[in-house]
C-alpha atoms as a PDB file:
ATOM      1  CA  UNK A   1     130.850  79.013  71.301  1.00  0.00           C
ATOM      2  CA  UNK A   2     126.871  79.186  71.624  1.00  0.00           C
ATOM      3  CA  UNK A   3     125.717  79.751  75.061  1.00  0.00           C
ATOM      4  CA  UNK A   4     122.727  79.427  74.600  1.00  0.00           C
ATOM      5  CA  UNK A   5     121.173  76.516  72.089  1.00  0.00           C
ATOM      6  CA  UNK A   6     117.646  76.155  71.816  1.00  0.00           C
ATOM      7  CA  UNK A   7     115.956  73.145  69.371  1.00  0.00           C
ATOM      8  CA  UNK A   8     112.485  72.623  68.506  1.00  0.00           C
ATOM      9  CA  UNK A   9     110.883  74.170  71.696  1.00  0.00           C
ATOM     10  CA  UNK A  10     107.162  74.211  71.943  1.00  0.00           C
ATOM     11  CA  UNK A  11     105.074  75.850  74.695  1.00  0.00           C
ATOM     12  CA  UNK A  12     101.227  75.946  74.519  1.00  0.00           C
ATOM     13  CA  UNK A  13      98.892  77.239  77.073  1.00  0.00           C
ATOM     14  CA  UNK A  14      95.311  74.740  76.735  1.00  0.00           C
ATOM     15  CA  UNK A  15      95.316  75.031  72.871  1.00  0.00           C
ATOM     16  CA  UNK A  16      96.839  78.221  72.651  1.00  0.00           C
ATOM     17  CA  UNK A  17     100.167  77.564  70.762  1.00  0.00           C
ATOM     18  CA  UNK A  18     102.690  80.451  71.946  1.00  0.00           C
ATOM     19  CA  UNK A  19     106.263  79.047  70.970  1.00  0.00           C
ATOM     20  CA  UNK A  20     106.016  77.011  67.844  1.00  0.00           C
ATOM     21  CA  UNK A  21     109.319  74.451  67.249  1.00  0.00           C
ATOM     22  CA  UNK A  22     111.615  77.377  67.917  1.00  0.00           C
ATOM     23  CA  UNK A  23     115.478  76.890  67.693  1.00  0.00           C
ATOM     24  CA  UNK A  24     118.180  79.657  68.303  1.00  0.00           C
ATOM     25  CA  UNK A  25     121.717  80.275  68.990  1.00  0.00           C
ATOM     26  CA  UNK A  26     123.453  82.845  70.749  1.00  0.00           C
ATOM     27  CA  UNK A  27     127.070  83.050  71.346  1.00  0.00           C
ATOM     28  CA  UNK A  28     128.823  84.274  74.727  1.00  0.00           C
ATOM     29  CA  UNK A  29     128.836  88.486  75.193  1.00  0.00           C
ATOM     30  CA  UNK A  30     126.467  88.740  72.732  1.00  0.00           C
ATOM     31  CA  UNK A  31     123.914  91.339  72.688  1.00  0.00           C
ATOM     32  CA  UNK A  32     120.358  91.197  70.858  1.00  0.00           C
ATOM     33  CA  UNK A  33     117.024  92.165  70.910  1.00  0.00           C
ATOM     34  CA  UNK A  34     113.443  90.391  70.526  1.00  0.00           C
ATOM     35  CA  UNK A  35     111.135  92.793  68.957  1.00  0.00           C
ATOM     36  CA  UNK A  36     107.107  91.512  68.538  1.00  0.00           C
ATOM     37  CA  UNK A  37     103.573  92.406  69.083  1.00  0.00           C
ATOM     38  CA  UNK A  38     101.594  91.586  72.348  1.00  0.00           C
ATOM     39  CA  UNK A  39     101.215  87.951  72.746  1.00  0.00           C
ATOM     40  CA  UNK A  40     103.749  86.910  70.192  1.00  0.00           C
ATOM     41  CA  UNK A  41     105.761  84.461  72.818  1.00  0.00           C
ATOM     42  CA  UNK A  42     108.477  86.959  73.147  1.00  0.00           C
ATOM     43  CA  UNK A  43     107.849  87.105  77.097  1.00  0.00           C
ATOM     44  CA  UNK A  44     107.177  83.517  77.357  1.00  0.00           C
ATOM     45  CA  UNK A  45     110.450  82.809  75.359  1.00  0.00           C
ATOM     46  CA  UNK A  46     112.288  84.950  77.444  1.00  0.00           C
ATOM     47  CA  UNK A  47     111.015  83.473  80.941  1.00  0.00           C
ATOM     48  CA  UNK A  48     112.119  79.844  79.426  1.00  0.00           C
ATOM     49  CA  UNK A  49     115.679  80.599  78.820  1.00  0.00           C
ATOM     50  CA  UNK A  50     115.301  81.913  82.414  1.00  0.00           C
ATOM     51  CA  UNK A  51     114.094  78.887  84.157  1.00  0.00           C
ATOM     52  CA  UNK A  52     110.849  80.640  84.876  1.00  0.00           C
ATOM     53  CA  UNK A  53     108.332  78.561  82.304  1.00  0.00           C
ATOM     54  CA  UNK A  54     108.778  75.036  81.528  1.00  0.00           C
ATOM     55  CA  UNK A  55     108.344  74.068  77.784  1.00  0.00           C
ATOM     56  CA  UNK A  56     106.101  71.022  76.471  1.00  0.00           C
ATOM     57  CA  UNK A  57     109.139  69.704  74.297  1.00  0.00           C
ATOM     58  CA  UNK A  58     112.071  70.319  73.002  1.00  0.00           C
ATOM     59  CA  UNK A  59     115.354  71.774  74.747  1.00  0.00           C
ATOM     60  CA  UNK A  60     116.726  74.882  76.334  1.00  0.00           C
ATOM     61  CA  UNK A  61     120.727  74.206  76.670  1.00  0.00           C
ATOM     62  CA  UNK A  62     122.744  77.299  78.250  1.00  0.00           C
ATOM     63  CA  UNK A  63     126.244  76.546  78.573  1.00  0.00           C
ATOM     64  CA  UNK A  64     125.502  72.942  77.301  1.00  0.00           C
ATOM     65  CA  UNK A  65     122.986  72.563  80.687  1.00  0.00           C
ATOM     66  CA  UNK A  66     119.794  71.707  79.610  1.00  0.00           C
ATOM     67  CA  UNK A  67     116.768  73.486  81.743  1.00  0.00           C
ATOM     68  CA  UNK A  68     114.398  70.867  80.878  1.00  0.00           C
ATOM     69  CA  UNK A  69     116.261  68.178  82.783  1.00  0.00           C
ATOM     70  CA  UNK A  70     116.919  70.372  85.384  1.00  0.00           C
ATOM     71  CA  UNK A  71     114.725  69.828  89.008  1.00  0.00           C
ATOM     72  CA  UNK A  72     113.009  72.760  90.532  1.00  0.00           C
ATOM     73  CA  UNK A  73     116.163  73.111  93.157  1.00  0.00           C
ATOM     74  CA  UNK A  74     118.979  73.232  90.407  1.00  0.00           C
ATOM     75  CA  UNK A  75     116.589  75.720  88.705  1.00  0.00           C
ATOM     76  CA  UNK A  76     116.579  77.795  91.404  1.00  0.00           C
ATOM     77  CA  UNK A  77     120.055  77.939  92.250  1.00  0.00           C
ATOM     78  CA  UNK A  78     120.898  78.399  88.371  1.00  0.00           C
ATOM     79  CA  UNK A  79     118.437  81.506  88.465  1.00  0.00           C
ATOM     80  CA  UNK A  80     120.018  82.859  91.575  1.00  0.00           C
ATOM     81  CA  UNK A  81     123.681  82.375  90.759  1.00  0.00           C
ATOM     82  CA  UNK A  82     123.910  82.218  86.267  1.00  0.00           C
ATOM     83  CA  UNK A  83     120.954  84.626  85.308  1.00  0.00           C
ATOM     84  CA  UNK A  84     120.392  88.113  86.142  1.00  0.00           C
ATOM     85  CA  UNK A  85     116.386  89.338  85.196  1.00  0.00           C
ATOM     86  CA  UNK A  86     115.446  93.352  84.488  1.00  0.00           C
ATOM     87  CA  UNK A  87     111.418  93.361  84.377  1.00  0.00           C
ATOM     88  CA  UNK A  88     109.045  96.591  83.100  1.00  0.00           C
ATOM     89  CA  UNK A  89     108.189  96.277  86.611  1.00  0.00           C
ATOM     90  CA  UNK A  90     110.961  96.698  89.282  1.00  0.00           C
ATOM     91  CA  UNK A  91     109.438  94.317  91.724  1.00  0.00           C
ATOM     92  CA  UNK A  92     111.496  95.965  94.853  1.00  0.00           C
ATOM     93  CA  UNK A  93     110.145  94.707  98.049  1.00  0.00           C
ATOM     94  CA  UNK A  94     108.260  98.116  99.740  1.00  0.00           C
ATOM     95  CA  UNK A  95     109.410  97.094 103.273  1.00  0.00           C
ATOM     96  CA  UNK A  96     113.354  96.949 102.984  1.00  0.00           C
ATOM     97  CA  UNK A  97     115.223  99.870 101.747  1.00  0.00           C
ATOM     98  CA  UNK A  98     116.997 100.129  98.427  1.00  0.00           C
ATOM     99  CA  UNK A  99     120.008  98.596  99.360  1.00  0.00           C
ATOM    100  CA  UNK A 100     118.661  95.515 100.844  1.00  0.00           C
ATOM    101  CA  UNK A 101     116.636  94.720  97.603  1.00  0.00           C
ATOM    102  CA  UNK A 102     120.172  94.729  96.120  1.00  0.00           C
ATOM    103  CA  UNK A 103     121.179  92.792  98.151  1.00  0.00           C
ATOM    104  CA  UNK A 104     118.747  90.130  98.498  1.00  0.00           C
ATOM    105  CA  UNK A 105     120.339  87.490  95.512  1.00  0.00           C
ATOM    106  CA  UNK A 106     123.398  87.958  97.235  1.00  0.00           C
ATOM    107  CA  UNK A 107     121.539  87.153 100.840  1.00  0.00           C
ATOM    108  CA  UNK A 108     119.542  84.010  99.163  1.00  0.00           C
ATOM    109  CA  UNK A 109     122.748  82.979  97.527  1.00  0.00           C
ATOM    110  CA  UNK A 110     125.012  83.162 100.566  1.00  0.00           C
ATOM    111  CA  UNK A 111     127.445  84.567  98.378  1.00  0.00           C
ATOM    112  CA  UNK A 112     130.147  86.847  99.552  1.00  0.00           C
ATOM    113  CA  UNK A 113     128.030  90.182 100.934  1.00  0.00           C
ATOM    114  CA  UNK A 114     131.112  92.246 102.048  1.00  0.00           C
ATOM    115  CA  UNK A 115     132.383  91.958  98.086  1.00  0.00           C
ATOM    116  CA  UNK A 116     129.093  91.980  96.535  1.00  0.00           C
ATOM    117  CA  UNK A 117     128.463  95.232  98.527  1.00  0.00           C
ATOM    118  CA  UNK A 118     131.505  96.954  97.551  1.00  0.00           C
ATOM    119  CA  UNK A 119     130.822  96.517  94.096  1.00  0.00           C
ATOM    120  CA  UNK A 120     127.247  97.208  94.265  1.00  0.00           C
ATOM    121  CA  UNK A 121     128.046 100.635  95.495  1.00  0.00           C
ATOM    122  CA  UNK A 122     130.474 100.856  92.590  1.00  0.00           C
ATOM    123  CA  UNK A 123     127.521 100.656  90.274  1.00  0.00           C
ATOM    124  CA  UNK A 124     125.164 102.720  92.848  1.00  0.00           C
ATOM    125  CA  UNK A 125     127.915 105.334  92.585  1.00  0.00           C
ATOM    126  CA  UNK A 126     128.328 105.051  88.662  1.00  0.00           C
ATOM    127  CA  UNK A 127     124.682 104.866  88.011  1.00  0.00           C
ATOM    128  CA  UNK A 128     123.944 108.043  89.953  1.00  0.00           C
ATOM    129  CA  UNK A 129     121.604 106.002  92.561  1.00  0.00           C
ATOM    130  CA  UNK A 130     124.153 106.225  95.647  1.00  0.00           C
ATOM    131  CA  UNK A 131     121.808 108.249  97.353  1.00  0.00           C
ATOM    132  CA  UNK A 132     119.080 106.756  97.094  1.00  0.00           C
ATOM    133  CA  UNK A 133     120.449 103.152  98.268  1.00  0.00           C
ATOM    134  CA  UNK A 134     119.318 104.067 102.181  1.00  0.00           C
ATOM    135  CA  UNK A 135     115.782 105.158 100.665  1.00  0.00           C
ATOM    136  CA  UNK A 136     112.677 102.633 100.832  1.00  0.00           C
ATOM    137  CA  UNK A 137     111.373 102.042  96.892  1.00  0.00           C
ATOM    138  CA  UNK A 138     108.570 104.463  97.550  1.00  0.00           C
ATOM    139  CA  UNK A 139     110.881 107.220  98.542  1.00  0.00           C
ATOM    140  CA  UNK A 140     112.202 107.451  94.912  1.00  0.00           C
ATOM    141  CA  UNK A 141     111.865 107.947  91.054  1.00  0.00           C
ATOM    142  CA  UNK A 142     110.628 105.691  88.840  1.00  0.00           C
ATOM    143  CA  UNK A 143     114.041 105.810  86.337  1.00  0.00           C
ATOM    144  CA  UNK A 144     115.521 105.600  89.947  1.00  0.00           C
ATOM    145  CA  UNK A 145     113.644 102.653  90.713  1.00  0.00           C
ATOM    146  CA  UNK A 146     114.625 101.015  87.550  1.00  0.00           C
ATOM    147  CA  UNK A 147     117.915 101.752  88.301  1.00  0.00           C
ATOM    148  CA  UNK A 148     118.414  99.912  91.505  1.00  0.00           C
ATOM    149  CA  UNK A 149     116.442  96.936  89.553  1.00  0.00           C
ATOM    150  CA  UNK A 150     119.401  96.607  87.592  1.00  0.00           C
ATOM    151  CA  UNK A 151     121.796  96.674  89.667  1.00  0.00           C
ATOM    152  CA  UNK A 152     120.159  94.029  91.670  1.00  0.00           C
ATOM    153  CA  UNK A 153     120.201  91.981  88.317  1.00  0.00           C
ATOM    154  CA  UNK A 154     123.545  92.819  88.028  1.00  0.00           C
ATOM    155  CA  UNK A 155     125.519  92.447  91.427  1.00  0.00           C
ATOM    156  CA  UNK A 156     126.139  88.802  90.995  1.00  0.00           C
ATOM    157  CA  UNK A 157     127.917  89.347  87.771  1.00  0.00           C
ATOM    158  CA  UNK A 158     125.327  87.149  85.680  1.00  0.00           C
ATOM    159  CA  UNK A 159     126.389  84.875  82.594  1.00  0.00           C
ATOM    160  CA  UNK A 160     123.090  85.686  80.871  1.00  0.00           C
ATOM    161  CA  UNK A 161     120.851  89.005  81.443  1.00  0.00           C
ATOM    162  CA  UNK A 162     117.448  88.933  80.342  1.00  0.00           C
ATOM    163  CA  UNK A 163     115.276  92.257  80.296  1.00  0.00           C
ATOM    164  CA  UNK A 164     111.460  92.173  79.613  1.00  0.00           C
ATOM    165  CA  UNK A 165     110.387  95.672  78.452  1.00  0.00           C
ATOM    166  CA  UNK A 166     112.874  96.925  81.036  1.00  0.00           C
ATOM    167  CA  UNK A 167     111.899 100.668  79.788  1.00  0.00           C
ATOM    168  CA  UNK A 168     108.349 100.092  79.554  1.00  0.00           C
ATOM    169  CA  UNK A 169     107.160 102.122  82.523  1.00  0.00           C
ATOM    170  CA  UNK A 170     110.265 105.117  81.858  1.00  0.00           C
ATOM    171  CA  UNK A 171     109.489 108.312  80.205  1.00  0.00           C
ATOM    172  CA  UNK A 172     111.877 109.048  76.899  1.00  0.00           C
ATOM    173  CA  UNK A 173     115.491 110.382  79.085  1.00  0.00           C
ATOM    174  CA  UNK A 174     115.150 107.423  81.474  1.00  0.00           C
ATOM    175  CA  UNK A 175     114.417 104.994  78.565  1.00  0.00           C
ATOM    176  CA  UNK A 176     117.790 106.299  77.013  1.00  0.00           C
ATOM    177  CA  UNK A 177     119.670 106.147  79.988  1.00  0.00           C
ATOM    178  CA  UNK A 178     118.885 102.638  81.206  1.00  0.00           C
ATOM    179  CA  UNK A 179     119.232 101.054  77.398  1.00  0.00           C
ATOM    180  CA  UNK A 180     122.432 102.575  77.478  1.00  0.00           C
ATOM    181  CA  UNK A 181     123.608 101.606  80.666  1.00  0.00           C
ATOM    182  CA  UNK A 182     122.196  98.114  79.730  1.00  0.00           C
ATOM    183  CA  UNK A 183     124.675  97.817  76.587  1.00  0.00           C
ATOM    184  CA  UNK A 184     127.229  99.211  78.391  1.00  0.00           C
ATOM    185  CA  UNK A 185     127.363  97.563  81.627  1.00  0.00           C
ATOM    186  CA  UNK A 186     126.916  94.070  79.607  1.00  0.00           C
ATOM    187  CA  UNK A 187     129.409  94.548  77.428  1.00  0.00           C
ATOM    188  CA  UNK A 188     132.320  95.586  80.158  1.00  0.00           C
ATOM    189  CA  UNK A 189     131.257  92.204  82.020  1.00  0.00           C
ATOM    190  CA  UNK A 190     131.245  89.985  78.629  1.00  0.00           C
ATOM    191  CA  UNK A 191     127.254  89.063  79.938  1.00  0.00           C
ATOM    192  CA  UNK A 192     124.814  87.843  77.484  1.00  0.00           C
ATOM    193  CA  UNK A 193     122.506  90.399  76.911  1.00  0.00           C
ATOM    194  CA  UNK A 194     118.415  89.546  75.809  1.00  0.00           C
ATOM    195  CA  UNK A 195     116.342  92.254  75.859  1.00  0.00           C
ATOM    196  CA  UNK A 196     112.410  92.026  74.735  1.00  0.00           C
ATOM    197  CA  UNK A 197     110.502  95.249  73.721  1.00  0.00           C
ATOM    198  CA  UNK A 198     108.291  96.207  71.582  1.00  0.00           C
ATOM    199  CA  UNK A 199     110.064  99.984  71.766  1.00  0.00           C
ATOM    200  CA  UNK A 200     111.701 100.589  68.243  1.00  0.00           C
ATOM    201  CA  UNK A 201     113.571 103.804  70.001  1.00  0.00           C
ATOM    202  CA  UNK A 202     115.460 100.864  72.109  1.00  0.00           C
ATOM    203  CA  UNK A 203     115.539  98.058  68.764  1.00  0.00           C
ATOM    204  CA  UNK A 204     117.485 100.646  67.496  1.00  0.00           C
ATOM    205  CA  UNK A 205     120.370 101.132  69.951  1.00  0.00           C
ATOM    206  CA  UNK A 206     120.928  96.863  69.329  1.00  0.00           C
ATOM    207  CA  UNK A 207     123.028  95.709  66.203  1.00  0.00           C
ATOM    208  CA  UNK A 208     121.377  92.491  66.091  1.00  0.00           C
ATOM    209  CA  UNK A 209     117.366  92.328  66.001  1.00  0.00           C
ATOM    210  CA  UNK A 210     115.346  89.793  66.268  1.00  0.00           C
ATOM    211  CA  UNK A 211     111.298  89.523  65.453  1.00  0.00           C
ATOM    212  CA  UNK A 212     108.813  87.285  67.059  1.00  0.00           C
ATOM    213  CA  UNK A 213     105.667  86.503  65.260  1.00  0.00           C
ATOM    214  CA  UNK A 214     103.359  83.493  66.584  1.00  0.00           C
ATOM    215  CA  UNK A 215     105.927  81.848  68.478  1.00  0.00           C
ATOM    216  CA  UNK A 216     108.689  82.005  65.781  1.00  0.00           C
ATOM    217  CA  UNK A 217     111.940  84.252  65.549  1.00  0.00           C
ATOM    218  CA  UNK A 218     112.382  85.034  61.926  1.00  0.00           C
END
């Protein structure tokens, strides 16, 4: 079953075409990746499936809602609750500590924060983070950073994950470690895994590749 179904979606910025009558299918627990040069729509794709960009036609279905249809409120809530987002930059607020950042989906969600907690420590404890969980962003590594990004995108067990260049800003061991942990954290939860990069070192670790080029997946 296809959980996400895109037909004939077009974005342009002005007369700048960036997604060009695009469809695409991707079943539930699947795991791909978007490879493509700078300004191939890759980004722009990505951010659409997320709720983030509105297209100028067309449809973005994911499990059989359509985003286009969908207010600004029910976006929100359906970013919040179905979709979990991994950026190349970790966007932690400076002026909470580590923990609190994971927490905040949780916090804007109302969800349940004793069991979110206790599983985000799970993963803190997994990942190799736990210590750093009491630590403001500043007060820690970059790959630790990262880190603690994910498992923010992660600790409302998301339908759909999508990563833009999540390794972008990593030196080569922390790229490794977070594609892996990516893959493997995904799979375990049956999440829907999009990653774009433009890293072949990463492309690699995926069975299925995709490439963008002008606004079209080929």
């Amino acid at each position: 079953m296809s959980v996400i179904k895109v037909e004939n979606l077009n974005k342009s910025y002005g007369s700048l075409k960036v997604i060009d009558n695009l469809s695409f299918e991707l079943k539930g627990g699947e795991q791909v990746v978007i490879m493509g040069a700078s300004g191939s729509g890759k980004s722009t794709f990505l951010y659409m499936l997320g709720g983030l960009e509105k297209c100028n036609s067309g449809k973005v279905l994911v499990n059989d809602r359509d985003l286009t249809k969908m207010s600004d409120e029910a976006l929100a809530k359906y970013r919040n609750k179905d979709i979990g987002f991994v950026f190349q930059f970790h966007f932690l607020l400076p002026t909470i500590d580590c923990l609190e950042n994971i927490l905040m989906p949780a916090r804007l969600g109302k969800a349940n924060l004793s069991k979110v907690k206790s599983y985000v420590l799970g993963l803190a404890k997994r990942l190799g983070v736990e210590d750093c969980l009491n630590k403001f962003p500043y007060q820690v590594s970059g790959g630790q950073q990262q880190r603690i990004n994910l498992i923010r995108a992660l600790s409302l067990k998301p339908k759909l994950l999508l990563c833009d260049e999540p390794t972008g800003n990593l030196d080569s061991k922390n790229s490794e470690l977070v594609t892996d942990l990516l893959l493997e954290l995904s799979k375990e939860m049956g999440t829907t895994l999009i990653v774009v990069t433009h890293d072949d070192d990463v492309a690699e670790r995926f069975e299925y590749q995709i490439q963008m080029v002008d606004g079209i997946l080929n």
